[in-house]
PDB file of N, CA and C in Angstrom:
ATOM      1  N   UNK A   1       1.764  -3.028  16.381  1.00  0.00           N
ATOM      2  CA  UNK A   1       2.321  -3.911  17.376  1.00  0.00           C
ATOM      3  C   UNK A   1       3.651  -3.300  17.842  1.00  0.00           C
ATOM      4  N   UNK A   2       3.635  -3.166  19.404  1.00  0.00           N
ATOM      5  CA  UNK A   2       5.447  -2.667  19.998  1.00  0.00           C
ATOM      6  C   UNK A   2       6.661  -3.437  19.277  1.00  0.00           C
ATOM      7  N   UNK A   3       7.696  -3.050  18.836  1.00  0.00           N
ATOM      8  CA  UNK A   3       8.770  -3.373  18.847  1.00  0.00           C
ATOM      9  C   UNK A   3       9.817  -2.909  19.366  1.00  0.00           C
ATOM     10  N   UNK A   4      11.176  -3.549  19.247  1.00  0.00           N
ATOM     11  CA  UNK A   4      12.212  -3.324  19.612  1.00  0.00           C
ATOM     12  C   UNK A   4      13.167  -3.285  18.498  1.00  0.00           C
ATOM     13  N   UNK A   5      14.324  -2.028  18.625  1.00  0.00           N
ATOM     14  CA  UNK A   5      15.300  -2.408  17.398  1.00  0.00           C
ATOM     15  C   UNK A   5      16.507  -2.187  18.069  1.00  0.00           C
ATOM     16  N   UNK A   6      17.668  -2.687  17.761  1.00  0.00           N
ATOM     17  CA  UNK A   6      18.669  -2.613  18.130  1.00  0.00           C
ATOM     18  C   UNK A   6      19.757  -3.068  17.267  1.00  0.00           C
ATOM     19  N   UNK A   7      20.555  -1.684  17.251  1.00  0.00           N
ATOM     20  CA  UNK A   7      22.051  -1.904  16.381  1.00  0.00           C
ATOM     21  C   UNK A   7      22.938  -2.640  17.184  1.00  0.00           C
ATOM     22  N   UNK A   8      24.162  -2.852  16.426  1.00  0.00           N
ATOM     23  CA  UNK A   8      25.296  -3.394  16.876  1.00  0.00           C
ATOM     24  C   UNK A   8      26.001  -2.531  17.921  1.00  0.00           C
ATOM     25  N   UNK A   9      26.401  -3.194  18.837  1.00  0.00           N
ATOM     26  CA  UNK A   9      26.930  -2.175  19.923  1.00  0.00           C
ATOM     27  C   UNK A   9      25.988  -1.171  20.604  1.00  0.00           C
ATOM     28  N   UNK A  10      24.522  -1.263  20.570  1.00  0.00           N
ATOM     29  CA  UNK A  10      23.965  -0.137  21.566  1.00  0.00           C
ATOM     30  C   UNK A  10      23.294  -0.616  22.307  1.00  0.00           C
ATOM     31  N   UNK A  11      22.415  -0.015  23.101  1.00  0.00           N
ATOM     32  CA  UNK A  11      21.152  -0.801  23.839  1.00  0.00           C
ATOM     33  C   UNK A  11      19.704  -0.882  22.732  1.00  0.00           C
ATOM     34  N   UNK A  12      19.373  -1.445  23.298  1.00  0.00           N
ATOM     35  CA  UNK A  12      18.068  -1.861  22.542  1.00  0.00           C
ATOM     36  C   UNK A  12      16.726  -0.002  22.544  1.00  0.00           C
ATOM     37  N   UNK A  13      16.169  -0.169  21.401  1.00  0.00           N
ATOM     38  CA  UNK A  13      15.432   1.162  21.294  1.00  0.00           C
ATOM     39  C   UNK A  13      13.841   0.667  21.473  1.00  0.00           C
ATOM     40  N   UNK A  14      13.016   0.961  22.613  1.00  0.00           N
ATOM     41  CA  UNK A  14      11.762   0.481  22.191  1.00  0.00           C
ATOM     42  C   UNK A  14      11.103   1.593  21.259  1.00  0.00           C
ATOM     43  N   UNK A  15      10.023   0.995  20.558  1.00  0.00           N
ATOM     44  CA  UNK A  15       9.007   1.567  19.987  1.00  0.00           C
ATOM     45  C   UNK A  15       7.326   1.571  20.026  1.00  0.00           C
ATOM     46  N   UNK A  16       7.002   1.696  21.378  1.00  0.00           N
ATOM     47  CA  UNK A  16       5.552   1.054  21.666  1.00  0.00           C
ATOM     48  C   UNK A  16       4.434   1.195  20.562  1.00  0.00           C
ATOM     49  N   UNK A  17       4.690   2.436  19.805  1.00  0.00           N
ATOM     50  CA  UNK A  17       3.498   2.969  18.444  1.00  0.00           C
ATOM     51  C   UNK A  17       3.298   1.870  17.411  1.00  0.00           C
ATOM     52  N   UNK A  18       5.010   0.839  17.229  1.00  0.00           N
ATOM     53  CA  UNK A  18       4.726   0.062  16.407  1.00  0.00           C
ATOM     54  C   UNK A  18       5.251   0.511  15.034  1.00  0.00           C
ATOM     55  N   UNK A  19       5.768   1.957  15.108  1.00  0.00           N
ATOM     56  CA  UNK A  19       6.401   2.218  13.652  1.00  0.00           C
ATOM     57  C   UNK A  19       7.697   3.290  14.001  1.00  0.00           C
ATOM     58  N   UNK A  20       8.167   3.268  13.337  1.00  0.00           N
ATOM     59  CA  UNK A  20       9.461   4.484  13.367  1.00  0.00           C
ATOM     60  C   UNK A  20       9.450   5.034  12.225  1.00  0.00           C
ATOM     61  N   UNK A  21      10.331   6.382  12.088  1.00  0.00           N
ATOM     62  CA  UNK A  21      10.711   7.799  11.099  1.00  0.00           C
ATOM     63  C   UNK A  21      12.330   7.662  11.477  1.00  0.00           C
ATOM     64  N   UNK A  22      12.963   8.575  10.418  1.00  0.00           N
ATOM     65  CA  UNK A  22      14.187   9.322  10.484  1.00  0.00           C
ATOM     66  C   UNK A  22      14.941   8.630  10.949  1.00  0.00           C
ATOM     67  N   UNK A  23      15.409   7.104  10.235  1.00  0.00           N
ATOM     68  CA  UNK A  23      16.511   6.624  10.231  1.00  0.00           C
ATOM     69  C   UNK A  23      17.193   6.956   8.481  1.00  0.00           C
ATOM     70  N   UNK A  24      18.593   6.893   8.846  1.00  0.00           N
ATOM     71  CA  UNK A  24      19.384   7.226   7.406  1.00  0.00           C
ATOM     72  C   UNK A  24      20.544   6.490   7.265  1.00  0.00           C
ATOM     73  N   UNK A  25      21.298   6.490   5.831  1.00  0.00           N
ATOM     74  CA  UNK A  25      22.332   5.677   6.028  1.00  0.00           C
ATOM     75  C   UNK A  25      22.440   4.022   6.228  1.00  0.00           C
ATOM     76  N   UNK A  26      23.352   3.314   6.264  1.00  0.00           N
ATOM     77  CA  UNK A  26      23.411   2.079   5.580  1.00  0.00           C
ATOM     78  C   UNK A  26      23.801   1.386   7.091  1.00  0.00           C
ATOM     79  N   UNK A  27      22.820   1.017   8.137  1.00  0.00           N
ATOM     80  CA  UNK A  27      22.463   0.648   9.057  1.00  0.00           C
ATOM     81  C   UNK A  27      21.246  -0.613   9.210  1.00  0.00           C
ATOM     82  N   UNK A  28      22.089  -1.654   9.888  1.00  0.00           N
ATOM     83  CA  UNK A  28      21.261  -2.674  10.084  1.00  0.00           C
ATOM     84  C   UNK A  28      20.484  -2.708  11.437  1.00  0.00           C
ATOM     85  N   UNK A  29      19.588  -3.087  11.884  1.00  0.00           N
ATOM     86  CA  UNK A  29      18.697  -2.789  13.006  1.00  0.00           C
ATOM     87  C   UNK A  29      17.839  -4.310  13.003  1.00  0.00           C
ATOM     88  N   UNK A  30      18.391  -5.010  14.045  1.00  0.00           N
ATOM     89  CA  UNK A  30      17.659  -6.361  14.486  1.00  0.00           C
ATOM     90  C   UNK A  30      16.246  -5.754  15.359  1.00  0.00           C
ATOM     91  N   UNK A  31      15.500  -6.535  14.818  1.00  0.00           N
ATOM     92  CA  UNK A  31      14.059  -6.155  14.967  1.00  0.00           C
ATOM     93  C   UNK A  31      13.466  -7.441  15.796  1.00  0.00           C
ATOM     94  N   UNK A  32      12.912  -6.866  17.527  1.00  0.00           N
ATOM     95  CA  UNK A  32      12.209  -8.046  17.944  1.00  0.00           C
ATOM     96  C   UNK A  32      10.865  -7.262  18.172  1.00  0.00           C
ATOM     97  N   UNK A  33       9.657  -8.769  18.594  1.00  0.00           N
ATOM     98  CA  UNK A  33       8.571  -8.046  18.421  1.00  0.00           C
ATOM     99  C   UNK A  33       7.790  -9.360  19.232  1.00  0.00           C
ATOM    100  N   UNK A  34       7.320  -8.735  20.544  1.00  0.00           N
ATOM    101  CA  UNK A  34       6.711 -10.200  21.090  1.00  0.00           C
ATOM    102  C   UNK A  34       4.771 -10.554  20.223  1.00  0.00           C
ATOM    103  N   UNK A  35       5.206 -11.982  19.961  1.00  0.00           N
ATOM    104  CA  UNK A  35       3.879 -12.125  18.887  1.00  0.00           C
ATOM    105  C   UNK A  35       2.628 -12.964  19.785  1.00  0.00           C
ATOM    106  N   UNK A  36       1.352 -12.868  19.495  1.00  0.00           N
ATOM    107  CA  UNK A  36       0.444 -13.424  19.966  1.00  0.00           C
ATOM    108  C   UNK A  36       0.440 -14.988  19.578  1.00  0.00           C
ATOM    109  N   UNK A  37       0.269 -15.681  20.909  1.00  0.00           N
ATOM    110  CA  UNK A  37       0.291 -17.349  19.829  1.00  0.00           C
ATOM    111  C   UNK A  37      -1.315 -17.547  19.288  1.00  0.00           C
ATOM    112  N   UNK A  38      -1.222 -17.220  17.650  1.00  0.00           N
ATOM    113  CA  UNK A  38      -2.020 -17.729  17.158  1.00  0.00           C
ATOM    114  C   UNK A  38      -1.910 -18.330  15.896  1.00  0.00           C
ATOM    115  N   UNK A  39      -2.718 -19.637  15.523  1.00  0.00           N
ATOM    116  CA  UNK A  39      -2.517 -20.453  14.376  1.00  0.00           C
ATOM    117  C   UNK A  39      -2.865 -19.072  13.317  1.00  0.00           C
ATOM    118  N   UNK A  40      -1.955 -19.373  12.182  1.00  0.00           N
ATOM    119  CA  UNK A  40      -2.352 -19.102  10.675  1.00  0.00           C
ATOM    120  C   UNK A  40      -1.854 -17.813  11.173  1.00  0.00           C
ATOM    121  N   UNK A  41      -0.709 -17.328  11.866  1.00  0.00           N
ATOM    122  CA  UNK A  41      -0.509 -15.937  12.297  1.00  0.00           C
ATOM    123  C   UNK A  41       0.178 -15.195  10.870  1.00  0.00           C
ATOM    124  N   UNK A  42      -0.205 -14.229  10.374  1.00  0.00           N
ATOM    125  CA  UNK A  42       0.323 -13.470   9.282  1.00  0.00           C
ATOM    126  C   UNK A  42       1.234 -12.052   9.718  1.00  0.00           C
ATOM    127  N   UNK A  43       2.493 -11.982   9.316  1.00  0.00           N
ATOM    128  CA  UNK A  43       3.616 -10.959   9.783  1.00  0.00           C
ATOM    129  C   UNK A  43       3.316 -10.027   8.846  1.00  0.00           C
ATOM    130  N   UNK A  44       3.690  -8.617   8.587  1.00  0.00           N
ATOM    131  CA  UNK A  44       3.358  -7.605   7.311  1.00  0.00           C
ATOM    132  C   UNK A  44       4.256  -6.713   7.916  1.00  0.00           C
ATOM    133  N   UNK A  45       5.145  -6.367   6.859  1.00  0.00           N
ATOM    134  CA  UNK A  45       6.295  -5.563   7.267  1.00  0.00           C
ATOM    135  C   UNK A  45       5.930  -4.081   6.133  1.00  0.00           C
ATOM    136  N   UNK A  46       5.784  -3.397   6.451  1.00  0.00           N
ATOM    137  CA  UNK A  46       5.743  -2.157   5.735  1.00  0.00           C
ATOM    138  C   UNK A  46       6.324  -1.079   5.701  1.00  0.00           C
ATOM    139  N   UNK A  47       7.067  -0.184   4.785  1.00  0.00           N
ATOM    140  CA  UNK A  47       7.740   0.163   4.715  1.00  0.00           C
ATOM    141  C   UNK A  47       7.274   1.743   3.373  1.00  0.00           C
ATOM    142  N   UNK A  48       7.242   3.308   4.039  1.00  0.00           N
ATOM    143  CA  UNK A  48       6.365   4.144   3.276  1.00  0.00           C
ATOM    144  C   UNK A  48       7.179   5.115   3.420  1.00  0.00           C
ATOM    145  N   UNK A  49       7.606   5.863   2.304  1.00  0.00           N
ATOM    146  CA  UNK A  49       7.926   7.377   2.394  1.00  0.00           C
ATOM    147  C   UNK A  49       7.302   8.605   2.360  1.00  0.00           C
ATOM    148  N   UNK A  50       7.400   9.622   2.448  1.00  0.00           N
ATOM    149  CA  UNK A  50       6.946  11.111   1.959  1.00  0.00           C
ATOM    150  C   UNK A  50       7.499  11.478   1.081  1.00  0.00           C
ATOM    151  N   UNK A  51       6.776  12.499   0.314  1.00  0.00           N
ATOM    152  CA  UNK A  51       7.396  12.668  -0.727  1.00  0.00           C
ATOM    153  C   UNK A  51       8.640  13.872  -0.778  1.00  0.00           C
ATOM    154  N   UNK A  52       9.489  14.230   0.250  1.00  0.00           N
ATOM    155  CA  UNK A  52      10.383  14.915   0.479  1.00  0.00           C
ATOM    156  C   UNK A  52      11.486  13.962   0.929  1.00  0.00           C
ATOM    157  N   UNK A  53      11.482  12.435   1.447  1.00  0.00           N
ATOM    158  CA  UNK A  53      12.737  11.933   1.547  1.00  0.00           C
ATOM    159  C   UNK A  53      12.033  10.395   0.790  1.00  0.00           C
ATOM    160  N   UNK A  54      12.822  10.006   0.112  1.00  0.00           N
ATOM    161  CA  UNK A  54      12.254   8.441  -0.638  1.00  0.00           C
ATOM    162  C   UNK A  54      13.342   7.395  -0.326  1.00  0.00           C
ATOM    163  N   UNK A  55      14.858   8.190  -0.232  1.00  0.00           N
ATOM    164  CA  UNK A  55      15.946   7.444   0.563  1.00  0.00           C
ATOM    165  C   UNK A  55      15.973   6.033  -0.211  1.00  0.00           C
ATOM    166  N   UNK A  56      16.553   4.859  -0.393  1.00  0.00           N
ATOM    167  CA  UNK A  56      16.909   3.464  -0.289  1.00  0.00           C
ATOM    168  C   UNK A  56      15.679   2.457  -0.540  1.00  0.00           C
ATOM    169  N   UNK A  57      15.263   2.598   0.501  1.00  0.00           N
ATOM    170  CA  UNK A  57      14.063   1.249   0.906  1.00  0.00           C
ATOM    171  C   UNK A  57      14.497   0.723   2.031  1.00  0.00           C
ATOM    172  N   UNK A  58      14.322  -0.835   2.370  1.00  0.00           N
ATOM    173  CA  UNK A  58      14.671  -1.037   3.669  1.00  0.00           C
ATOM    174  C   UNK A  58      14.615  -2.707   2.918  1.00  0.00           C
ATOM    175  N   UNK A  59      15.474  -3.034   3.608  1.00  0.00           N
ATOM    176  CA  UNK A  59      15.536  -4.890   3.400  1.00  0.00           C
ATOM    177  C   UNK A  59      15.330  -5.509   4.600  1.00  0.00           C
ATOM    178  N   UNK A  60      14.552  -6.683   4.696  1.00  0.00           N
ATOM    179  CA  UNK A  60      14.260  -7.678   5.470  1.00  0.00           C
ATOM    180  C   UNK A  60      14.401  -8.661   5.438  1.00  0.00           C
ATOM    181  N   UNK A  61      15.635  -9.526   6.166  1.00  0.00           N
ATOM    182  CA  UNK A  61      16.383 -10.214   5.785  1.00  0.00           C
ATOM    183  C   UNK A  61      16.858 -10.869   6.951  1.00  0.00           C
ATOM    184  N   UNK A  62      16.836 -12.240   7.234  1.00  0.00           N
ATOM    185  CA  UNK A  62      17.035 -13.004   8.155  1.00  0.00           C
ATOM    186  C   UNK A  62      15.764 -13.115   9.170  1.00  0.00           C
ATOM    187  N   UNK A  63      14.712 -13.684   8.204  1.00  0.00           N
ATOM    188  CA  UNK A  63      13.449 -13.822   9.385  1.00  0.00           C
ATOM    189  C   UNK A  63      13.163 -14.544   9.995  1.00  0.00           C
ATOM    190  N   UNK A  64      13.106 -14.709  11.236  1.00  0.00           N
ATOM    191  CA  UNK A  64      12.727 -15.882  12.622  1.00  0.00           C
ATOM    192  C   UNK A  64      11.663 -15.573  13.602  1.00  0.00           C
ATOM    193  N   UNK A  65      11.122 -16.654  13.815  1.00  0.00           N
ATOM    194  CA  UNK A  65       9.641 -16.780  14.904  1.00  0.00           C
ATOM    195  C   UNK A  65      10.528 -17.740  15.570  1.00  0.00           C
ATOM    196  N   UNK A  66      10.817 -17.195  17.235  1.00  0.00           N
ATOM    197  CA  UNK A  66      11.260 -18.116  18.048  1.00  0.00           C
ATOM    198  C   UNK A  66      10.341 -18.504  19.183  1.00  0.00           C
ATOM    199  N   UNK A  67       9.855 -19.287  19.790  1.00  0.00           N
ATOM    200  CA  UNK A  67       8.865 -19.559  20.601  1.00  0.00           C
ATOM    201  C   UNK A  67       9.861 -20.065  21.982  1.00  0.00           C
ATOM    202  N   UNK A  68       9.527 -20.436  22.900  1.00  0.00           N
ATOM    203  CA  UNK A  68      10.323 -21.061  24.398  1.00  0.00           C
ATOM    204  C   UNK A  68      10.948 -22.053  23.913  1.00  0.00           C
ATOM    205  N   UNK A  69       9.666 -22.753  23.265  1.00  0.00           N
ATOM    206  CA  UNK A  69      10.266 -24.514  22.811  1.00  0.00           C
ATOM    207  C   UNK A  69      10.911 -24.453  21.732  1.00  0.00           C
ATOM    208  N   UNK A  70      11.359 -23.498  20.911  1.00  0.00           N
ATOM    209  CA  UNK A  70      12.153 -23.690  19.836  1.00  0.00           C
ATOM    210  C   UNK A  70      11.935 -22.246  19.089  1.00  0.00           C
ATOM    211  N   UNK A  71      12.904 -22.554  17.319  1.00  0.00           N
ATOM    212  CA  UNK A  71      12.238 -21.629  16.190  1.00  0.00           C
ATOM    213  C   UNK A  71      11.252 -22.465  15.336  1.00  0.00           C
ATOM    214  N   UNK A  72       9.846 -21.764  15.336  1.00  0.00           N
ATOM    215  CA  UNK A  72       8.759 -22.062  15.140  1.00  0.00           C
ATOM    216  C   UNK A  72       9.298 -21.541  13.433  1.00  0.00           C
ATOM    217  N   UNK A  73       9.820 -20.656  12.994  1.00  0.00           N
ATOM    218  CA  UNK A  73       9.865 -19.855  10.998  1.00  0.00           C
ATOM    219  C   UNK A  73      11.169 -19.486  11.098  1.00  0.00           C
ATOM    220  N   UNK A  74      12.272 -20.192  10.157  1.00  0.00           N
ATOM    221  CA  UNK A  74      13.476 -19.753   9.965  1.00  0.00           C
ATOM    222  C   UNK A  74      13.827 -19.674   8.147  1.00  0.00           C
ATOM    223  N   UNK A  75      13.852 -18.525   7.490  1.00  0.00           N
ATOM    224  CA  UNK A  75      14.067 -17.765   6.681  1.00  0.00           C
ATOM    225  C   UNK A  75      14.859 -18.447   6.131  1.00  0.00           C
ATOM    226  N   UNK A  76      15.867 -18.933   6.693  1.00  0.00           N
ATOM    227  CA  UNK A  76      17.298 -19.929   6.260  1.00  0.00           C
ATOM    228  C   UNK A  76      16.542 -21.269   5.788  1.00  0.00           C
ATOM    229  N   UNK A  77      15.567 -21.755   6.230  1.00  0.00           N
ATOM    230  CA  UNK A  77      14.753 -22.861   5.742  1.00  0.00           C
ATOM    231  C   UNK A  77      13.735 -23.214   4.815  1.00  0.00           C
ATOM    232  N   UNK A  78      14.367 -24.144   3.832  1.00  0.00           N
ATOM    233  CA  UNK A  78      13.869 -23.675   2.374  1.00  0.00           C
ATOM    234  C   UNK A  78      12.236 -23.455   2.578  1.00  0.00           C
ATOM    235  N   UNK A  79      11.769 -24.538   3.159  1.00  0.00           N
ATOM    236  CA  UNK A  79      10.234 -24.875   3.266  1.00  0.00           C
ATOM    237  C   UNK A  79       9.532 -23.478   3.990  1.00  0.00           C
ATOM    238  N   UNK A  80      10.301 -22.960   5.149  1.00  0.00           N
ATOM    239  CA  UNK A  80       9.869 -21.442   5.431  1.00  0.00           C
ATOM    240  C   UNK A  80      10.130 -20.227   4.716  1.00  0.00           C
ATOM    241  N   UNK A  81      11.134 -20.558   4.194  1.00  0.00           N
ATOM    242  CA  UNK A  81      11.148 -19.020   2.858  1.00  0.00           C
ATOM    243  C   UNK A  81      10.313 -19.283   1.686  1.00  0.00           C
ATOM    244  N   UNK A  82      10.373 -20.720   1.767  1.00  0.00           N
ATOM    245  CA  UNK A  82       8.538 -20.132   0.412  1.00  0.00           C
ATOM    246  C   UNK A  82       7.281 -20.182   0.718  1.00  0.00           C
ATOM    247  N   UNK A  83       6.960 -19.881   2.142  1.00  0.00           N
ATOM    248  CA  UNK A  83       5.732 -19.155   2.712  1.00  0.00           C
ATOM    249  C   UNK A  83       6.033 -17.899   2.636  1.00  0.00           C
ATOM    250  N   UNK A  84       6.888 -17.229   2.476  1.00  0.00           N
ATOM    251  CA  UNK A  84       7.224 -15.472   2.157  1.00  0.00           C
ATOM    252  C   UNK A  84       6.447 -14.897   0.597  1.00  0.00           C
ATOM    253  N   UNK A  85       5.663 -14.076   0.995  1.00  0.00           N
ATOM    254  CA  UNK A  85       5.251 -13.140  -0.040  1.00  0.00           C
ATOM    255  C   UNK A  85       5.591 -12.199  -0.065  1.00  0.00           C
ATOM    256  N   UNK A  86       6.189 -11.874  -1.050  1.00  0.00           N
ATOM    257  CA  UNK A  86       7.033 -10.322  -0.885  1.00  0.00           C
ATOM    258  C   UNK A  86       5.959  -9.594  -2.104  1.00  0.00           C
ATOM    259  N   UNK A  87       4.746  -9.103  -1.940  1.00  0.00           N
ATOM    260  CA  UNK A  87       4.106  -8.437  -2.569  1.00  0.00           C
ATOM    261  C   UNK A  87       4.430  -7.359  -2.383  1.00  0.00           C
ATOM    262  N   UNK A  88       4.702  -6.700  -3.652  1.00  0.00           N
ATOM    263  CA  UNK A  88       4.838  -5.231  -3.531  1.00  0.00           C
ATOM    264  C   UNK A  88       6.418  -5.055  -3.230  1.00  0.00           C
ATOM    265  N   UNK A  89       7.318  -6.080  -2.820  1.00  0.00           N
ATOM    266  CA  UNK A  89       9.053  -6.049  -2.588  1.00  0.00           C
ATOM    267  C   UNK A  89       9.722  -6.394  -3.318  1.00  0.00           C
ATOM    268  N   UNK A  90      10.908  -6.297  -3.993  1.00  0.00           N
ATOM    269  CA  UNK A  90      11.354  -6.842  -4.863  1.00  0.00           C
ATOM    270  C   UNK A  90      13.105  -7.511  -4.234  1.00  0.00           C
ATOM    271  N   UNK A  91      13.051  -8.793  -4.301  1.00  0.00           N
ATOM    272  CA  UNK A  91      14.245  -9.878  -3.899  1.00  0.00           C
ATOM    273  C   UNK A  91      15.374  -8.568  -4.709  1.00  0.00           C
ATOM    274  N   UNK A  92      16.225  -8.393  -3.423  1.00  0.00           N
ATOM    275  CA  UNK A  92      17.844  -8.209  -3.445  1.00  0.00           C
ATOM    276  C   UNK A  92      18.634  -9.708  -3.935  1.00  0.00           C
ATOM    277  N   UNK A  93      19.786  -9.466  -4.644  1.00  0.00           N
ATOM    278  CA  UNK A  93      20.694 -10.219  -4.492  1.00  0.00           C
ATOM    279  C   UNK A  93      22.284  -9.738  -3.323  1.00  0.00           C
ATOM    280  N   UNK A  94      21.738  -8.426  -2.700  1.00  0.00           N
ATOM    281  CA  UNK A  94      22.735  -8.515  -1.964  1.00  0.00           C
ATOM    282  C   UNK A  94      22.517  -8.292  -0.732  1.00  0.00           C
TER     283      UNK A  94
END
């Protein structure tokens, strides 16, 4: 699926492929992504190295589904953060 990422202070970066390489360093990147309206919709964030850079990981953190009429999934909301499966992720405390 296309996305968009964008740091603080730049313009927005599209990504039509749906995945990116060769980011480094301790950089946050707001991630939009226009979604299909469908019931029971499932998000999957993935995240893979090679075995020449393994680097950090990547955190995902502050998740929202905003629709026209409102936010449909806010991360900040207890009842929507325990529909989160973090299979295979392991909860930061920072």
């Amino acid at each position: 699926m296309p996305f968009t990422t964008r740091r603080r202070g730049t313009d927005p970066q599209p990504h039509p492929s749906g995945s990116v390489t060769g980011w480094s360093g301790r950089v946050w990147h707001d991630v939009t992504a226009a979604l299909p309206a469908a019931r029971g919709l499932t998000l999957r964030w993935r995240y893979t190295t090679d075995r020449l850079y393994v680097g950090r990981g990547a955190y995902a953190d502050a998740l929202r589904v905003e629709a026209p009429g409102g936010r449909l999934f806010d991360e900040a909301r207890r009842a929507d953060a325990a529909r989160i499966r973090a299979e295979g992720w392991t909860r930061s405390a920072d």
